[in-house]
N, C-alpha and C. Protein backbone atom coordinates (compact mmCIF):
# COMPACT_ATOMS: atom_id res chain seq x y z
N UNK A 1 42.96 -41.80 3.29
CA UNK A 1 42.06 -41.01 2.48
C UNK A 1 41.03 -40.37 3.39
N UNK A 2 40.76 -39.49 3.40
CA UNK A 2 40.19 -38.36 4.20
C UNK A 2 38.38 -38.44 3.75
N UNK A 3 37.72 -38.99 4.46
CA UNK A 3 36.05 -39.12 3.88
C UNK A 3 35.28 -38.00 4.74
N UNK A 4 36.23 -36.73 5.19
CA UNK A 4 35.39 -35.96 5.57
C UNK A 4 34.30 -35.26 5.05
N UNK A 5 33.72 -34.16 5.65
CA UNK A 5 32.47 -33.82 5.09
C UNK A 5 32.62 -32.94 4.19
N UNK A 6 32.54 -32.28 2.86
CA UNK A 6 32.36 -31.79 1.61
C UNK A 6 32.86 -30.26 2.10
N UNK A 7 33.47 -29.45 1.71
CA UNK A 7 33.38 -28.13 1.96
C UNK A 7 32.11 -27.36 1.37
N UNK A 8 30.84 -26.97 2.29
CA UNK A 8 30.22 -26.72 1.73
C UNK A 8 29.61 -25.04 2.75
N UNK A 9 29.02 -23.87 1.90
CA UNK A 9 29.14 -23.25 2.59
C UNK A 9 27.48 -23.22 2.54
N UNK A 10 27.27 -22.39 3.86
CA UNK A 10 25.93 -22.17 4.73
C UNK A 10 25.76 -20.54 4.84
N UNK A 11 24.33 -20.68 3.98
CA UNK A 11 23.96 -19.18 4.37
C UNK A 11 23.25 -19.35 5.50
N UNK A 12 23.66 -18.91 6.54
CA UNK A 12 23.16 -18.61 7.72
C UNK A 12 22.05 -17.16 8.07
N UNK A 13 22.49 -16.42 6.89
CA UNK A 13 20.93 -15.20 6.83
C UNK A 13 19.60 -15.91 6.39
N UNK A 14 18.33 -15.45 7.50
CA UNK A 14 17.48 -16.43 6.73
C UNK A 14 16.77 -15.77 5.88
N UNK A 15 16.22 -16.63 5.10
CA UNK A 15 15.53 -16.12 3.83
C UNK A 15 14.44 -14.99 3.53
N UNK A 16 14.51 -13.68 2.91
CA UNK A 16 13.40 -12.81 3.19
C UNK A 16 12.88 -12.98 2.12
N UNK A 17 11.35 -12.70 2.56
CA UNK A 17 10.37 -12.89 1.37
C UNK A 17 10.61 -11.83 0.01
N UNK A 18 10.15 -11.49 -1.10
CA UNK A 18 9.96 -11.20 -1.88
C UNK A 18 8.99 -10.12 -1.31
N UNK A 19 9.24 -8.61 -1.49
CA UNK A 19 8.62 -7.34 -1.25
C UNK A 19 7.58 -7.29 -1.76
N UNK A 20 6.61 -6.99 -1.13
CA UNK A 20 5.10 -6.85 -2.36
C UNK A 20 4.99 -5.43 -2.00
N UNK A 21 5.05 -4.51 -3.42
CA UNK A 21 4.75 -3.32 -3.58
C UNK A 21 3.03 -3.27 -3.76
N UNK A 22 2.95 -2.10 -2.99
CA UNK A 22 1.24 -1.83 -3.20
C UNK A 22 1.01 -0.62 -3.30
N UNK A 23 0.13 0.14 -4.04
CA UNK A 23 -0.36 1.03 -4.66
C UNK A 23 -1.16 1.51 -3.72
N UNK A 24 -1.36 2.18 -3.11
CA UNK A 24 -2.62 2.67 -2.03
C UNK A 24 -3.13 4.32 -2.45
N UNK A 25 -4.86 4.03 -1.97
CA UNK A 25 -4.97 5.87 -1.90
C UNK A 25 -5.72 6.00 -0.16
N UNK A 26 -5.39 6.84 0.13
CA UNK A 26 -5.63 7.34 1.31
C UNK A 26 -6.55 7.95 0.96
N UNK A 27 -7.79 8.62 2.33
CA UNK A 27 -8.90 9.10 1.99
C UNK A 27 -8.53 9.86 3.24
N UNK A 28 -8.42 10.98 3.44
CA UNK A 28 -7.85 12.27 4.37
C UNK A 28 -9.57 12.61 4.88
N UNK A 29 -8.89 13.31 6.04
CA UNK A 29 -10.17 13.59 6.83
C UNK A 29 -11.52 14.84 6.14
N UNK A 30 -10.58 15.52 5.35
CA UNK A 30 -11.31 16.14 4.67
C UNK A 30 -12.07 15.96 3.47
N UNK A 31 -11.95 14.38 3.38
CA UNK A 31 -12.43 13.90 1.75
C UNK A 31 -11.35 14.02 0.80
N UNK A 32 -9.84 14.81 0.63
CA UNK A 32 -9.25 14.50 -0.44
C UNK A 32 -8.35 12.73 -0.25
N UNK A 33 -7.95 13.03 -1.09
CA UNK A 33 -7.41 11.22 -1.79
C UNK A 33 -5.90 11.61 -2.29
N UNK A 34 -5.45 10.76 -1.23
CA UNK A 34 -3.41 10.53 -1.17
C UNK A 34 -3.34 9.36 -2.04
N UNK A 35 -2.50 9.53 -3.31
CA UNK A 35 -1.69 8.01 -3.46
C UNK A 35 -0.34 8.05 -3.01
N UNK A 36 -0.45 6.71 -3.16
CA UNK A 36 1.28 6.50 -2.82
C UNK A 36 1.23 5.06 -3.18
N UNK A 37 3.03 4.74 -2.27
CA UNK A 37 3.52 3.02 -2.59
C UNK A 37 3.96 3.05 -1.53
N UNK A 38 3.61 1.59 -1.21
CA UNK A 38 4.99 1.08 0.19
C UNK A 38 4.49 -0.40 -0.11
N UNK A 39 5.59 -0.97 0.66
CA UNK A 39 5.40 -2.22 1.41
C UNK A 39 5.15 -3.02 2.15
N UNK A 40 4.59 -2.10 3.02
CA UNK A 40 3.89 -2.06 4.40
C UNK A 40 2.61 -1.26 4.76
N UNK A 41 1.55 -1.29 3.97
CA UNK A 41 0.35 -0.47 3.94
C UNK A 41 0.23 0.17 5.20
N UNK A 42 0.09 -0.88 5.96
CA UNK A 42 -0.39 -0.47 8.14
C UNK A 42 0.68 0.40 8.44
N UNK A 43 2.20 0.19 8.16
CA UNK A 43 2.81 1.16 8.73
C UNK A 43 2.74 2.24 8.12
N UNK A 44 2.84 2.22 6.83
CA UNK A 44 2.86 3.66 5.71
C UNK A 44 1.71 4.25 6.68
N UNK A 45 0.35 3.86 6.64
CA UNK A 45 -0.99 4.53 7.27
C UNK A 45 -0.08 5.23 8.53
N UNK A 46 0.39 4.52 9.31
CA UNK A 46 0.59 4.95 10.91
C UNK A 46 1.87 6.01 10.83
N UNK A 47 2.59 5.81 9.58
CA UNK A 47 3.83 7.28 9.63
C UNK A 47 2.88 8.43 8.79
N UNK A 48 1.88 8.13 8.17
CA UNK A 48 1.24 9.35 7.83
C UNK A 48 0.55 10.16 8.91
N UNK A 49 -0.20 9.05 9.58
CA UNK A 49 -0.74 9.72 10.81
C UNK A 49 -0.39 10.35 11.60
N UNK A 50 1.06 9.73 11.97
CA UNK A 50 1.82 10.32 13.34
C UNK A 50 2.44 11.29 12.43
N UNK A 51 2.66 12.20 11.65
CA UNK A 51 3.18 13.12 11.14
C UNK A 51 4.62 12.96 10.16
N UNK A 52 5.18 11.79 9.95
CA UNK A 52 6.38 11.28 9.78
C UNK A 52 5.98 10.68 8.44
N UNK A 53 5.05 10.55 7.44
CA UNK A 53 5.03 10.53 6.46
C UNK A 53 5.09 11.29 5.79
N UNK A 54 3.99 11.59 4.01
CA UNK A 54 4.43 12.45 3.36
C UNK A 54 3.71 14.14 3.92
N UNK A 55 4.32 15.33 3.67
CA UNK A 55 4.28 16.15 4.27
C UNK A 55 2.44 16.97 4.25
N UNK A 56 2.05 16.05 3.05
CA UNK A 56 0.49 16.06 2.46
C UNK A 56 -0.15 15.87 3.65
N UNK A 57 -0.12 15.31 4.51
CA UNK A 57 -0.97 14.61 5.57
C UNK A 57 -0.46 15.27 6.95
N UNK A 58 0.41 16.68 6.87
CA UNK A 58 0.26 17.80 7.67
C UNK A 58 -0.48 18.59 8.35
N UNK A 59 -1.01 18.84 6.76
CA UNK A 59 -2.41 20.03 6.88
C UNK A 59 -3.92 18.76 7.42
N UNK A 60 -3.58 17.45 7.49
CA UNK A 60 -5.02 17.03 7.50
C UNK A 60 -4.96 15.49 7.75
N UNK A 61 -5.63 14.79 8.29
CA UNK A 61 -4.94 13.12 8.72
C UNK A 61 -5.68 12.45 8.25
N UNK A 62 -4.95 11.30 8.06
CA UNK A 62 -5.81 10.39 7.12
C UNK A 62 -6.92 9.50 7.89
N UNK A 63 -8.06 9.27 6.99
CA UNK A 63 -9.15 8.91 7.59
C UNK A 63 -8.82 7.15 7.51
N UNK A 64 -9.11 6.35 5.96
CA UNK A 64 -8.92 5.79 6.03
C UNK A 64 -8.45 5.13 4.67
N UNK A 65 -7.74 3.80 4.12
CA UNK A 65 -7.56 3.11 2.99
C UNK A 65 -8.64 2.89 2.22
N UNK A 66 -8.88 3.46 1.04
CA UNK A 66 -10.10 3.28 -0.03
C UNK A 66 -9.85 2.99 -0.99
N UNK A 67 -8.57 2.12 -1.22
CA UNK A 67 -7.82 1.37 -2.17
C UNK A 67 -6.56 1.02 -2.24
N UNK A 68 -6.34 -0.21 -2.39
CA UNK A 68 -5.02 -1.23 -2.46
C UNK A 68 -5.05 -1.99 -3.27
N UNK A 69 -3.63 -1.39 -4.37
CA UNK A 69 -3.55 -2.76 -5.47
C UNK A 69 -1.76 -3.29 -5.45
N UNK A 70 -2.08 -4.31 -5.47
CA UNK A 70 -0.60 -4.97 -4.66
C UNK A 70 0.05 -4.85 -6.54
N UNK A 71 1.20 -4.75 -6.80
CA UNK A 71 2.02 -4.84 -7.44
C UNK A 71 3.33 -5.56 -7.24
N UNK A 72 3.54 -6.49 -8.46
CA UNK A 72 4.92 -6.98 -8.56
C UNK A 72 6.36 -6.95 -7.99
N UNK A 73 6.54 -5.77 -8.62
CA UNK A 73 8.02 -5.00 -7.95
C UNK A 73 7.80 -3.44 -7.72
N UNK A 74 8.83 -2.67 -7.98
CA UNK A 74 8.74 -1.39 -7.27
C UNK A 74 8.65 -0.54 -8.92
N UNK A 75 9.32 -0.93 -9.89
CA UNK A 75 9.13 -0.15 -11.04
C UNK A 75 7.82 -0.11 -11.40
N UNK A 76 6.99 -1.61 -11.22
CA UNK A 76 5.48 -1.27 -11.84
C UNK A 76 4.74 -0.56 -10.87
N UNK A 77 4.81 -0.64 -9.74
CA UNK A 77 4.49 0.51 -8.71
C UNK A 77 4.67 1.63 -8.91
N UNK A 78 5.58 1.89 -8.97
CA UNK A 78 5.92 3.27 -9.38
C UNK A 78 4.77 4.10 -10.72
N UNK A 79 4.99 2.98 -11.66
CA UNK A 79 4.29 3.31 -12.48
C UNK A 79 2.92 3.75 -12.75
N UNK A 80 2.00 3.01 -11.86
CA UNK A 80 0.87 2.32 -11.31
C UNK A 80 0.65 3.96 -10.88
N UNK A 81 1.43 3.85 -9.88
CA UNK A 81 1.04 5.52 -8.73
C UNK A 81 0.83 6.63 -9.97
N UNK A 82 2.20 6.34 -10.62
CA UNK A 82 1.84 8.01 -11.55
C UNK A 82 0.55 7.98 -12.48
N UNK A 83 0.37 6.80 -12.71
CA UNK A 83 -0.83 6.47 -13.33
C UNK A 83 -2.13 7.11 -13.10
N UNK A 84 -2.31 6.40 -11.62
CA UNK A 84 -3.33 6.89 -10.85
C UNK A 84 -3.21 8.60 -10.55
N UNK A 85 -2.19 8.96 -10.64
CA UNK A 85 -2.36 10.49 -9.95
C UNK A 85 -2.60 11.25 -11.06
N UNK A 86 -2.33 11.07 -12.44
CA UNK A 86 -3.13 11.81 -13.31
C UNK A 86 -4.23 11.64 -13.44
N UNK A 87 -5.04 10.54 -12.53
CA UNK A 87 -6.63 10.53 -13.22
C UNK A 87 -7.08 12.28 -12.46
N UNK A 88 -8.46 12.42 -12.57
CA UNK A 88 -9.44 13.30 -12.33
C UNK A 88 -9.62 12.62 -10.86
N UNK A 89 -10.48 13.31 -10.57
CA UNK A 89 -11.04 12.99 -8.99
C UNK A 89 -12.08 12.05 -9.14
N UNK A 90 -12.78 12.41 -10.16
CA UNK A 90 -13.69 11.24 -10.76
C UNK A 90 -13.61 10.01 -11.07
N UNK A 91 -12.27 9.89 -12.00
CA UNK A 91 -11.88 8.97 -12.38
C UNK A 91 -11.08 8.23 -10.91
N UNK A 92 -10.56 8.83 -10.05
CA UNK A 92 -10.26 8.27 -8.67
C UNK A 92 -10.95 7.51 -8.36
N UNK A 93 -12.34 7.90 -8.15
CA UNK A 93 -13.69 7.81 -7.32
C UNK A 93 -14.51 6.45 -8.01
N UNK A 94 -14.15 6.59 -8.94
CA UNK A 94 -14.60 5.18 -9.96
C UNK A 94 -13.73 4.12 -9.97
N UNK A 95 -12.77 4.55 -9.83
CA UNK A 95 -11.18 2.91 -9.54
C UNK A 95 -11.47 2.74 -8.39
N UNK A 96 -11.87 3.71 -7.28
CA UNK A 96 -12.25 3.14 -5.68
C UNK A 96 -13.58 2.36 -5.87
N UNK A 97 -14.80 2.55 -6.55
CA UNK A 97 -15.84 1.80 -6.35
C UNK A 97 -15.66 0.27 -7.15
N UNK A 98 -15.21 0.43 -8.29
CA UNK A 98 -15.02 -0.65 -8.78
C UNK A 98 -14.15 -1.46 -8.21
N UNK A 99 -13.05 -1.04 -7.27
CA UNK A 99 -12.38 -2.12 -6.23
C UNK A 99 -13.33 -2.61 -4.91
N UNK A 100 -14.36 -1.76 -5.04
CA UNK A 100 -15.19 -1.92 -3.82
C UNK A 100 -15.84 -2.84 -3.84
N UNK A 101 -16.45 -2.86 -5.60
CA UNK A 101 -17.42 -3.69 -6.17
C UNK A 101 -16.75 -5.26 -6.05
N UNK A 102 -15.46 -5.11 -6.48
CA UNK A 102 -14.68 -6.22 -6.59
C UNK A 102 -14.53 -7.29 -5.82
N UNK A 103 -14.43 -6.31 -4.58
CA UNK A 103 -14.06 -7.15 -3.01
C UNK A 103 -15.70 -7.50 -2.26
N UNK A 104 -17.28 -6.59 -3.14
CA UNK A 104 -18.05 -7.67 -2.59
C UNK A 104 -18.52 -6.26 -1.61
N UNK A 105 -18.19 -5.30 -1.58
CA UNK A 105 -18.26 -3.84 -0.46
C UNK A 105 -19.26 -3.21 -1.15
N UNK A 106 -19.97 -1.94 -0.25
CA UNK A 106 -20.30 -0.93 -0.68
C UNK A 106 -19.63 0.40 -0.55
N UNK A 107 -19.82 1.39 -0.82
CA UNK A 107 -18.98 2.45 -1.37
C UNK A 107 -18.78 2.69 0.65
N UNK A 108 -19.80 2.53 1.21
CA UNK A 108 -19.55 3.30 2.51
C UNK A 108 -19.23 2.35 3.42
N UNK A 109 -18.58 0.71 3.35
CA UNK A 109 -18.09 0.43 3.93
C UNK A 109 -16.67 -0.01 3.14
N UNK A 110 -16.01 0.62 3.29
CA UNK A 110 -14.49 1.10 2.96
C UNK A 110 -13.96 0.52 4.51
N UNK A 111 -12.61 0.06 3.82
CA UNK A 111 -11.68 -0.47 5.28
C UNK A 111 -11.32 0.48 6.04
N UNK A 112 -11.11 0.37 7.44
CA UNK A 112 -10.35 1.51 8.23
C UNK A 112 -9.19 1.36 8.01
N UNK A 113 -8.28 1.77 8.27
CA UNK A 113 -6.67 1.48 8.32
C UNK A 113 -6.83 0.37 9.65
N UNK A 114 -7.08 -0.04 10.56
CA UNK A 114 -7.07 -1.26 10.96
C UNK A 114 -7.78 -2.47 10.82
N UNK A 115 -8.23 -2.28 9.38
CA UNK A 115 -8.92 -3.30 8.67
C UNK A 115 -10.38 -3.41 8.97
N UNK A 116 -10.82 -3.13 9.97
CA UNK A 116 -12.42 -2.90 10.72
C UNK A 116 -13.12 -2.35 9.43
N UNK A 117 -14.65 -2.70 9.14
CA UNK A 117 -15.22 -1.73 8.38
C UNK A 117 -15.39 -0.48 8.88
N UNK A 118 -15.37 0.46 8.00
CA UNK A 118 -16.17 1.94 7.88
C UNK A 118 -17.15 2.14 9.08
């Protein structure tokens, strides 16, 4: 009788985390305000910069992140963004302070894209 070991199979890929979608607005050198989504805030920032993001950030480079709201998956993201891009500029400008307020900030120290304050 054979007491070998069980046929059992091995995932040998290791385990990747669960994607966290995030909602971001960019604050461009000229004062206007980019949204978007990714999963990688720092890199999204650094392909906008280097020219290899969206084609918005051509005419003008981004200054810095003046809002991040992490989302679930990619559909409520999605959602989230179109959300945000119908507000007013106003209504922008008020979801940025009240995240500002949130995190304990004032309006003029906003994160850099390398996390440093303003």
């Amino acid at each position: 009788m054979d007491r070998g070991v069980a046929d059992q199979s091995v995932d040998l890929e290791p385990a990747r985390p669960p994607s966290r979608w995030t909602v971001y607005i960019i604050e461009s050198e000229r004062g206007a305000l980019y949204t978007g989504i990714t999963t990688a805030p720092e890199r999204r920032f650094r392909e906008h910069a280097s020219g290899r993001g969206a084609r918005w950030f051509r005419g003008t480079a981004p200054r810095r992140f003046v809002y991040l709201e992490p989302c679930d998956d990619r559909g409520s993201a999605l959602r989230r963004e179109a959300a945000i891009k119908r507000l007013s500029r106003a209504e922008k400008l008020a979801l940025v302070a009240a995240g500002l307020a949130q995190a304990g900030l004032a309006v003029g120290e906003a994160a850099r894209s390398d996390g440093a304050p303003a």
